[in-house]
C-alpha atoms as a PDB file:
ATOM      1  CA  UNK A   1     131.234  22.836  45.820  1.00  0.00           C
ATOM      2  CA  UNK A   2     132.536  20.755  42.918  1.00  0.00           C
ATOM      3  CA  UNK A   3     131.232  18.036  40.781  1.00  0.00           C
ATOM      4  CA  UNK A   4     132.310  15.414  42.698  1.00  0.00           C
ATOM      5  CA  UNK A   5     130.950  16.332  46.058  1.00  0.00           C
ATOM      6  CA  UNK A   6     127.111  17.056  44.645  1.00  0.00           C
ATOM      7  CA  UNK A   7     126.882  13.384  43.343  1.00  0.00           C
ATOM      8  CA  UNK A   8     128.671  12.405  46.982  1.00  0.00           C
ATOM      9  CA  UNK A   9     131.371  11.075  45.211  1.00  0.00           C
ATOM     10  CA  UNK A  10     133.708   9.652  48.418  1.00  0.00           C
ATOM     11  CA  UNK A  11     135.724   6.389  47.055  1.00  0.00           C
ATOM     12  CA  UNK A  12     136.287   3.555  49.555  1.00  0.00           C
ATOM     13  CA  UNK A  13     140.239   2.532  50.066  1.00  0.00           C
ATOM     14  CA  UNK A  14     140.031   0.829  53.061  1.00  0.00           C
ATOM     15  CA  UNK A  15     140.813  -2.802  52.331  1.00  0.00           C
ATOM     16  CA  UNK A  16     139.743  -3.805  55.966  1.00  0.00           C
ATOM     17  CA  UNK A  17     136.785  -1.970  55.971  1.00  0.00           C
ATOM     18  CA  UNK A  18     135.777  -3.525  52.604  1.00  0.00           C
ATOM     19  CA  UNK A  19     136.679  -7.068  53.755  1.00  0.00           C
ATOM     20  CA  UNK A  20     134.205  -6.551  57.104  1.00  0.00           C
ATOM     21  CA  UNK A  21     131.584  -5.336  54.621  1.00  0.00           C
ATOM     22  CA  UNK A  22     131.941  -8.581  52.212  1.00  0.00           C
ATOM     23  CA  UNK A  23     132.139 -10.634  55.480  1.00  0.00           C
ATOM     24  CA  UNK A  24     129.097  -9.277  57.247  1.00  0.00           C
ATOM     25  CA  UNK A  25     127.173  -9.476  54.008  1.00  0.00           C
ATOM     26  CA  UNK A  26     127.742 -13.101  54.494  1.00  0.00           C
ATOM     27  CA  UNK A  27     127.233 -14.036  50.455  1.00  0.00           C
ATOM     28  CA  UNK A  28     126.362 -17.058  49.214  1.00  0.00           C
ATOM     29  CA  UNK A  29     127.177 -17.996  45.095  1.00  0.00           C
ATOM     30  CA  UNK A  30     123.445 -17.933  44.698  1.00  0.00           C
ATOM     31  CA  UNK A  31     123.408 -14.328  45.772  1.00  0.00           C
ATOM     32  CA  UNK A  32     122.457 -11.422  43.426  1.00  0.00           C
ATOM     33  CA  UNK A  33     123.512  -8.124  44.943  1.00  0.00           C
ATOM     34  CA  UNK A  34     122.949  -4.649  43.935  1.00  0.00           C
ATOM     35  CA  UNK A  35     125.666  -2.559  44.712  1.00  0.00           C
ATOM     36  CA  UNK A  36     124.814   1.606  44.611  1.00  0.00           C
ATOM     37  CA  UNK A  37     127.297   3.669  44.002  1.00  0.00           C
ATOM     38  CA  UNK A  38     130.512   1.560  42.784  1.00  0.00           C
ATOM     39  CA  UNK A  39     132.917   4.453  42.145  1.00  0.00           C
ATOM     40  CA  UNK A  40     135.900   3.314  41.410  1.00  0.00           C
ATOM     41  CA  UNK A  41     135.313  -0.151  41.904  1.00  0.00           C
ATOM     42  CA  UNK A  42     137.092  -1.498  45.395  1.00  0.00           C
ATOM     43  CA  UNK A  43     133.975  -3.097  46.977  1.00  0.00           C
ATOM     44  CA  UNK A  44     132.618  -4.629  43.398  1.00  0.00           C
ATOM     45  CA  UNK A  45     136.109  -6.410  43.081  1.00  0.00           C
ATOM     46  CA  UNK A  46     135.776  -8.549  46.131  1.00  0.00           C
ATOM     47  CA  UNK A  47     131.643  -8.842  45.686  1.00  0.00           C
ATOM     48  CA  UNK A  48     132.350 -10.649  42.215  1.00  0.00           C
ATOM     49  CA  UNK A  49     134.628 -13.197  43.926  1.00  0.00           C
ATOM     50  CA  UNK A  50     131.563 -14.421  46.111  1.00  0.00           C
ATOM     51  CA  UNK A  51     128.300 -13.927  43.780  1.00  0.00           C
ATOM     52  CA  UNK A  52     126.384 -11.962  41.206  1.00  0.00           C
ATOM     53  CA  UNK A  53     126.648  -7.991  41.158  1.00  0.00           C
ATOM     54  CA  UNK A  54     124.419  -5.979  39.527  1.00  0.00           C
ATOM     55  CA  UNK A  55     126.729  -2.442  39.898  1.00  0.00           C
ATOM     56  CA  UNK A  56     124.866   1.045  39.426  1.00  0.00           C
ATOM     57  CA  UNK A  57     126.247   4.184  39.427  1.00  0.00           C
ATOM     58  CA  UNK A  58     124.742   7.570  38.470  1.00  0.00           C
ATOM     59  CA  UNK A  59     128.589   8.739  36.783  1.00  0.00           C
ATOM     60  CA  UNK A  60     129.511   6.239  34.264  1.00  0.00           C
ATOM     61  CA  UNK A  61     133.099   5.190  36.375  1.00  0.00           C
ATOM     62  CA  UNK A  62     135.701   3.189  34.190  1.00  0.00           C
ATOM     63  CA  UNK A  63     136.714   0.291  36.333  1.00  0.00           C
ATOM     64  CA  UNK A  64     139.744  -1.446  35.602  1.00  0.00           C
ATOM     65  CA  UNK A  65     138.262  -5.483  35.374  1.00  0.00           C
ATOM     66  CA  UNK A  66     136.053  -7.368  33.811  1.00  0.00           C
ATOM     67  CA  UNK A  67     134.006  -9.771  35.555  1.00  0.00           C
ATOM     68  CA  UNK A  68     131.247 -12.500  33.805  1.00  0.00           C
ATOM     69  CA  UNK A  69     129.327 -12.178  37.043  1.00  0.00           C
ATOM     70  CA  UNK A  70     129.580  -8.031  36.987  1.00  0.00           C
ATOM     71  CA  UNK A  71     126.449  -5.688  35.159  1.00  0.00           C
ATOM     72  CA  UNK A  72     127.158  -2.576  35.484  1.00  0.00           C
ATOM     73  CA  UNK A  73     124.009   0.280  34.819  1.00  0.00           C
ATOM     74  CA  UNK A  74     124.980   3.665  34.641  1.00  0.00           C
ATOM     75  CA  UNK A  75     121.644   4.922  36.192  1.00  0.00           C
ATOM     76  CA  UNK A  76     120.461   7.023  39.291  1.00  0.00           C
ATOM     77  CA  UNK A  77     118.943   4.165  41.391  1.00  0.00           C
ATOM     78  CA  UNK A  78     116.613   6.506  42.955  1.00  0.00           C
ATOM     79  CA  UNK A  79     114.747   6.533  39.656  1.00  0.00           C
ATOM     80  CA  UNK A  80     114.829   2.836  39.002  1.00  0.00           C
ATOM     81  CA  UNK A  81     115.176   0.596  42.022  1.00  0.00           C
ATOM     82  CA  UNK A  82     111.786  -1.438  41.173  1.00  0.00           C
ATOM     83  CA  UNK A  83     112.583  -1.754  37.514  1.00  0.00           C
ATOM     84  CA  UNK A  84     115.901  -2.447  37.882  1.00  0.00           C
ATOM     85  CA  UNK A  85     115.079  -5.473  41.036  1.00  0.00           C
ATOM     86  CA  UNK A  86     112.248  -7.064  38.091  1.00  0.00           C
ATOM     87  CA  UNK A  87     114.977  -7.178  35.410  1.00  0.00           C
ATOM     88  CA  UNK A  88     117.720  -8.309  37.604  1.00  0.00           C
ATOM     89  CA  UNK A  89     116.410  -9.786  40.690  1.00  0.00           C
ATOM     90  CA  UNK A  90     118.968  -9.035  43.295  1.00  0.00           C
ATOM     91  CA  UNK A  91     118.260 -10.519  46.823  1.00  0.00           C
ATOM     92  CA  UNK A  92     120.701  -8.300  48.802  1.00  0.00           C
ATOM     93  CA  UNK A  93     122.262  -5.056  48.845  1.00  0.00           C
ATOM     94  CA  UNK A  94     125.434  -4.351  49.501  1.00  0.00           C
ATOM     95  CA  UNK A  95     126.819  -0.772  49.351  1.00  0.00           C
ATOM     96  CA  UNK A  96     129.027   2.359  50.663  1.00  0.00           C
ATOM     97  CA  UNK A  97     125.931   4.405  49.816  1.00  0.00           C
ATOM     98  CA  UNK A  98     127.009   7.938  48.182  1.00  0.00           C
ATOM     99  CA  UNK A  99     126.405  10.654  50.992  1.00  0.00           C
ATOM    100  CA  UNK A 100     124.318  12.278  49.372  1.00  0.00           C
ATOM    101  CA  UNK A 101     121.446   9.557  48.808  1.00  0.00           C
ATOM    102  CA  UNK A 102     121.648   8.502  52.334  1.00  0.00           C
ATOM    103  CA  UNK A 103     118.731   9.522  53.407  1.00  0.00           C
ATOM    104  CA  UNK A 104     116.427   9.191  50.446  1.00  0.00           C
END
């Protein structure tokens, strides 16, 4: 097993698949979403055209833009989610959850 499959690294390509995920999220500017797992950074792009993002990842992923409505955390959100919700507040999640958190 290499690195990348025991942090369930498995990066989302899919443009449609990542336009029905936006879409069903059905975001609102008001929004604050956390977003677990941004790899290398599809998803986040088209979040931070509709709201807030708060982005965490446990590897610490370059991504190539800058957003004023983008945080990234390089964290595992398994061993923050409460402190992470009272700093940032986020109201919705939105995610391609890594594999292997799924079920944690």
């Amino acid at each position: 097993m290499d690195n990348l499959d025991q942090v369930g690294q498995h990066y989302m390509i899919d443009k449609k698949l990542i336009e029905f995920i936006v879409d069903s999220a059905d975001l609102k500017k008001t929004d604050v979403v956390l977003e677990i797992g941004y790899g290398k950074g599809a998803l986040t792009k088209s979040l931070v055209k509709k709201c807030k993002v708060v982005a965490v990842d446990i590897e610490e992923n370059d991504l190539d833009f800058i957003d004023y409505k983008l945080t990234i955390v390089h964290s595992n959100i398994l061993d923050n989610f409460e402190e992470l919700n009272k700093k940032y507040h986020f109201n919705k999640i939105v995610s391609n959850i890594p594999y292997n958190i799924s079920e944690p």
